[in-house]
C-alpha atoms as a PDB file:
ATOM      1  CA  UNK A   1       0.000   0.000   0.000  1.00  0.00           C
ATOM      2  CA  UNK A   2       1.655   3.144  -0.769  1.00  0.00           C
ATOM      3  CA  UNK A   3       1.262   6.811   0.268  1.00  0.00           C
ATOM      4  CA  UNK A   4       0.860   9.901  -1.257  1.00  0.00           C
ATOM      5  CA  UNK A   5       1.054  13.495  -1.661  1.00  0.00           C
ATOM      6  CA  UNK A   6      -0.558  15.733  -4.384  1.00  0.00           C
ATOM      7  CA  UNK A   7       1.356  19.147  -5.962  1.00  0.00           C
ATOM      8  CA  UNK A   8      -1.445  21.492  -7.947  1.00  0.00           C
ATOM      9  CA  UNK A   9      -0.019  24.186 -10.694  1.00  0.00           C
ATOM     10  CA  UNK A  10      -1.904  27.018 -11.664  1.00  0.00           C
ATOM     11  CA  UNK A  11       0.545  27.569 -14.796  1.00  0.00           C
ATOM     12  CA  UNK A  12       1.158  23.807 -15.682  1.00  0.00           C
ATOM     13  CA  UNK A  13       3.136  20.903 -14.870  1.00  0.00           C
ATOM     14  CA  UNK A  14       6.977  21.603 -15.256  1.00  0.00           C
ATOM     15  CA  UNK A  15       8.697  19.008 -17.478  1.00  0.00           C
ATOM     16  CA  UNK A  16      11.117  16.302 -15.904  1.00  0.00           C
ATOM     17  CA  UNK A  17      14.000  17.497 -17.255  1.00  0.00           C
ATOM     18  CA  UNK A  18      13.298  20.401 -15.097  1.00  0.00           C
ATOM     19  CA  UNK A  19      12.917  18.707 -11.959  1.00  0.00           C
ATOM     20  CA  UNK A  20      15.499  16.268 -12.558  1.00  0.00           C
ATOM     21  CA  UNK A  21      18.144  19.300 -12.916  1.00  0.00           C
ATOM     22  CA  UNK A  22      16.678  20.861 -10.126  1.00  0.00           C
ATOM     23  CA  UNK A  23      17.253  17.628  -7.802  1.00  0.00           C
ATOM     24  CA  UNK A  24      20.532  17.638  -9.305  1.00  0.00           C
ATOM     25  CA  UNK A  25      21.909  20.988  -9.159  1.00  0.00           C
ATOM     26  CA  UNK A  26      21.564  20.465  -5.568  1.00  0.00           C
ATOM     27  CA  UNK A  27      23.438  17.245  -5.291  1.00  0.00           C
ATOM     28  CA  UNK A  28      20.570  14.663  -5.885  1.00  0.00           C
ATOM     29  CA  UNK A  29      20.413  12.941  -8.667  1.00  0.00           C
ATOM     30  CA  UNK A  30      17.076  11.292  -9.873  1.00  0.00           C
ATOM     31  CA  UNK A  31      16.526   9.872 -13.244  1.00  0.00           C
ATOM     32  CA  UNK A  32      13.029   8.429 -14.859  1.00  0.00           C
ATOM     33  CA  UNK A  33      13.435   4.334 -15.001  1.00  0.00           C
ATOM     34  CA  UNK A  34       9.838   4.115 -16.071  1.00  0.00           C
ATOM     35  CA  UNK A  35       7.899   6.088 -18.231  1.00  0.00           C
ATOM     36  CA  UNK A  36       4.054   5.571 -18.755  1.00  0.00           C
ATOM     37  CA  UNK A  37       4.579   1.816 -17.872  1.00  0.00           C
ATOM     38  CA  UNK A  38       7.211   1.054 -20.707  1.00  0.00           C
ATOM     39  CA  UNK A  39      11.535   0.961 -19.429  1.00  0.00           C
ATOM     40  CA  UNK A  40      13.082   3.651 -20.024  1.00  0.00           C
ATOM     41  CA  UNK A  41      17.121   4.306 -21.280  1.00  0.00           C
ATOM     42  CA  UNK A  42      19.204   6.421 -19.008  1.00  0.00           C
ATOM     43  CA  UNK A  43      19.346   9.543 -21.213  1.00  0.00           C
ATOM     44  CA  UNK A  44      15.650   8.856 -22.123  1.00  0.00           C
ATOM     45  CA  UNK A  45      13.479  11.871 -21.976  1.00  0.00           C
ATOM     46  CA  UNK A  46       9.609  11.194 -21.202  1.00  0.00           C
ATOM     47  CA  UNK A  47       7.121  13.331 -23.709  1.00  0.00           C
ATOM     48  CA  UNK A  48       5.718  16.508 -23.034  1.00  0.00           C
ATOM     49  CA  UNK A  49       2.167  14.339 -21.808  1.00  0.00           C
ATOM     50  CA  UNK A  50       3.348  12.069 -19.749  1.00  0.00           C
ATOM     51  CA  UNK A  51       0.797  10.494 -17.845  1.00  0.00           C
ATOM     52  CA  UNK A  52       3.465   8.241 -15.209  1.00  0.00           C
ATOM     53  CA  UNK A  53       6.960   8.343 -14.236  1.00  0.00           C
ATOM     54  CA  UNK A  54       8.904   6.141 -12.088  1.00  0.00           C
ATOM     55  CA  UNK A  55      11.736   8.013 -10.588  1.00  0.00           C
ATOM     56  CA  UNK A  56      14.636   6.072  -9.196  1.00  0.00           C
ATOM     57  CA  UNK A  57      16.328   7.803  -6.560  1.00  0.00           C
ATOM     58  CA  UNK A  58      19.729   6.499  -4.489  1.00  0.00           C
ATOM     59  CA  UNK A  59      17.331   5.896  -1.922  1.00  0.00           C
ATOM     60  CA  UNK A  60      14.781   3.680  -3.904  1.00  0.00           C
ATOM     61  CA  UNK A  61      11.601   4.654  -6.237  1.00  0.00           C
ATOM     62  CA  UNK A  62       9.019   7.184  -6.424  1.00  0.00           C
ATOM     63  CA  UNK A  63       6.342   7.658  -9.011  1.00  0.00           C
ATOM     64  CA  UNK A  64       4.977  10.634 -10.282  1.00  0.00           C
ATOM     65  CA  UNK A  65       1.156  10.299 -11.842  1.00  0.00           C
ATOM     66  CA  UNK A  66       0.445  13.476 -13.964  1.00  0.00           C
ATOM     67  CA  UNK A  67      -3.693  14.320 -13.888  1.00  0.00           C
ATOM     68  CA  UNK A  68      -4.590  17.321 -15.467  1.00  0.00           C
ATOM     69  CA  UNK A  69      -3.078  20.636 -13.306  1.00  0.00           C
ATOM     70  CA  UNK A  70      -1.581  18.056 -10.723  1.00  0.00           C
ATOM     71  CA  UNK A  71       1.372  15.378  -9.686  1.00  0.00           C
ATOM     72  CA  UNK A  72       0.272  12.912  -7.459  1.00  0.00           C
ATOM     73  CA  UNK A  73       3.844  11.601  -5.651  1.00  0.00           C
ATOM     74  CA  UNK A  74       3.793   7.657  -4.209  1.00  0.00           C
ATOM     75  CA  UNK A  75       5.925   5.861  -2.063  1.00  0.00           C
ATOM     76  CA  UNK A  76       5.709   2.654  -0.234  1.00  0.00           C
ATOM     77  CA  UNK A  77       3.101   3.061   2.646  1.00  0.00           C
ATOM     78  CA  UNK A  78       6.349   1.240   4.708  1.00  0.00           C
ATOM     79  CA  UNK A  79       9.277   3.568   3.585  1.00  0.00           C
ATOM     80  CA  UNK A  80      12.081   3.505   5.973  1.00  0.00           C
ATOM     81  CA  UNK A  81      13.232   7.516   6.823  1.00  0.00           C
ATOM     82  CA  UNK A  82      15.662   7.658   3.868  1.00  0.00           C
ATOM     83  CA  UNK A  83      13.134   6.810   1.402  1.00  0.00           C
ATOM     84  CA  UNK A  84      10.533   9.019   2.914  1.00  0.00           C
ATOM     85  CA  UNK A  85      13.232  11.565   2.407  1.00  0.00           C
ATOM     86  CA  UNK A  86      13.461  10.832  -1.185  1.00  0.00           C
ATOM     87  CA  UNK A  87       9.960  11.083  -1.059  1.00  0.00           C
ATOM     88  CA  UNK A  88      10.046  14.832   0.020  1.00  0.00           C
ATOM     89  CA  UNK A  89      12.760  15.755  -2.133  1.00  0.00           C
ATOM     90  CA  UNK A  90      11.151  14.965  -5.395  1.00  0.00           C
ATOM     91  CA  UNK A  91       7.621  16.787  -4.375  1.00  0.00           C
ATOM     92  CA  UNK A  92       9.761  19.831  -2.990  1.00  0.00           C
ATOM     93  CA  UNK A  93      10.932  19.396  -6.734  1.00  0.00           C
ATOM     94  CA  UNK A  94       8.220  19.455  -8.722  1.00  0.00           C
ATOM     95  CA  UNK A  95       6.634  22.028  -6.483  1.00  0.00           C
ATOM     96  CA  UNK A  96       9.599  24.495  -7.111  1.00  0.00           C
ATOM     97  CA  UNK A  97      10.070  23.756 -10.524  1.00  0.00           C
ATOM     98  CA  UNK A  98       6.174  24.747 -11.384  1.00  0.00           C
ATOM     99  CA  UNK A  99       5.494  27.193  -8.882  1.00  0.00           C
ATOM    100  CA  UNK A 100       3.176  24.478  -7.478  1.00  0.00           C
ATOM    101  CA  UNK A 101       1.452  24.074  -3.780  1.00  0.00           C
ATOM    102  CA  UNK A 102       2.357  20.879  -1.738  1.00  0.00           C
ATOM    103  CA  UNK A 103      -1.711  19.620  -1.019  1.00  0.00           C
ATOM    104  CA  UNK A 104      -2.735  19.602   2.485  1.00  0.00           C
ATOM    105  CA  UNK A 105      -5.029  22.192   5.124  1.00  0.00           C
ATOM    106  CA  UNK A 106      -5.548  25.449   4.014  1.00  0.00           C
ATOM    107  CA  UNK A 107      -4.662  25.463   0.762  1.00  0.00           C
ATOM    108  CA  UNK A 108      -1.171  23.481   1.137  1.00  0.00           C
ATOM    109  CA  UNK A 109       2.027  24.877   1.082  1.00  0.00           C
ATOM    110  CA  UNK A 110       4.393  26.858  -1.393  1.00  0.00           C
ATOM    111  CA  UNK A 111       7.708  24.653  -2.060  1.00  0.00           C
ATOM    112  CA  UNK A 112       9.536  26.841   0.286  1.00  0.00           C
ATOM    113  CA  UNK A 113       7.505  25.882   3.150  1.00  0.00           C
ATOM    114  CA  UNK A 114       7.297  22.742   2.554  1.00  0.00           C
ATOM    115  CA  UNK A 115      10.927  22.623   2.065  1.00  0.00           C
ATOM    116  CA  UNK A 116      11.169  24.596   5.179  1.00  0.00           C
ATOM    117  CA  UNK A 117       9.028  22.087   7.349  1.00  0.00           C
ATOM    118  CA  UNK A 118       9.781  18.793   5.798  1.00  0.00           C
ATOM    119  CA  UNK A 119      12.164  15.860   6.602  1.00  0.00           C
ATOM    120  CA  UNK A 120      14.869  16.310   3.401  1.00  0.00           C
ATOM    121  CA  UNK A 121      17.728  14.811   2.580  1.00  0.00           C
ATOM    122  CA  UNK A 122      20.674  16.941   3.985  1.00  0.00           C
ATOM    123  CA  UNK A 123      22.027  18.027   0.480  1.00  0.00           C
ATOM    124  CA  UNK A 124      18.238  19.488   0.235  1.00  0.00           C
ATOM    125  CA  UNK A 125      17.959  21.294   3.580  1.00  0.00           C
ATOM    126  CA  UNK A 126      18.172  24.672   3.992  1.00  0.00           C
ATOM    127  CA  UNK A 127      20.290  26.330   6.200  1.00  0.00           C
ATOM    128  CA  UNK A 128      18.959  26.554   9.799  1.00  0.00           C
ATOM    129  CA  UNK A 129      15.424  24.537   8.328  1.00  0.00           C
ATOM    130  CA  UNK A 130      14.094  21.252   9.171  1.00  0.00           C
ATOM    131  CA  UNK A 131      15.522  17.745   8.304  1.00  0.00           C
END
C-alpha cells in the first residue's frame, strides 16, 4: 500500500527534465526508469504528456502520476526515513520547478515551506530549516 502526496499548478506541470536538474543541481540525482509503464534508457526523456513516471532515486523509487493541473507523488506506505526523504525531495521538486502548492489544510504549502518544514535529505535542507 503506498502513500501519497498531491502538488497542484496554476501555470502547468513543469517538465522532468526540469525537476530532474533541479534535484541535481543540488546534489541529488534522480533519473526516470519508467515512463508511462514502458523501461526507459538512461538519457531517455519522457514526452511533453506524460501520464506516469517512475523516478529512481539512491534511496529507492518514487512515481509521479500526472492528472490534469496536478502530480500525485507515491511511495511505499512502509518507507524507511531515507526513502521518505526521497519522497520529500522529489515533491519539494516538482513544487519548485512549477510554482506548485504541496496539497494539504488550508490550501497546502508553497515549495519553500514545505521545504522549510519537511524531513529532506541533507544536500536538500536549507540552512537553519528542518531535516
Amino acid at each position: 500500500m503506498g502513500v501519497e502526496r498531491v502538488v497542484t499548478f496554476a501555470g502547468g506541470v513543469p517538465t522532468w527534465p526540469a525537476v530532474r536538474d533541479l534535484l541535481a543541481a543540488h546534489g541529488f540525482p534522480a533519473q526516470a526508469r519508467m515512463i508511462d509503464g514502458q523501461l526507459a534508457f538512461p538519457d531517455e526523456e519522457p514526452p511533453a504528456g506524460w501520464r506516469e513516471l517512475r523516478l529512481g532515486t539512491p534511496q529507492g523509487m518514487v512515481t509521479a502520476r500526472r492528472e490534469g493541473d496536478q502530480v500525485r507523488l507515491v511511495t511505499w506506505g512502509n518507507a524507511d526515513a531515507a526513502m521518505a526523504q526521497a519522497w520529500n525531495a522529489v515533491t519539494w521538486a516538482f513544487a519548485a520547478a512549477g510554482g506548485g502548492r504541496v496539497g494539504g489544510p488550508g490550501g497546502g504549502q508553497s515549495a519553500d515551506e514545505f521545504r522549510r518544514a519537511a524531513d529532506l535529505p541533507a544536500a536538500l535542507r536549507p540552512a537553519g530549516g528542518a531535516g
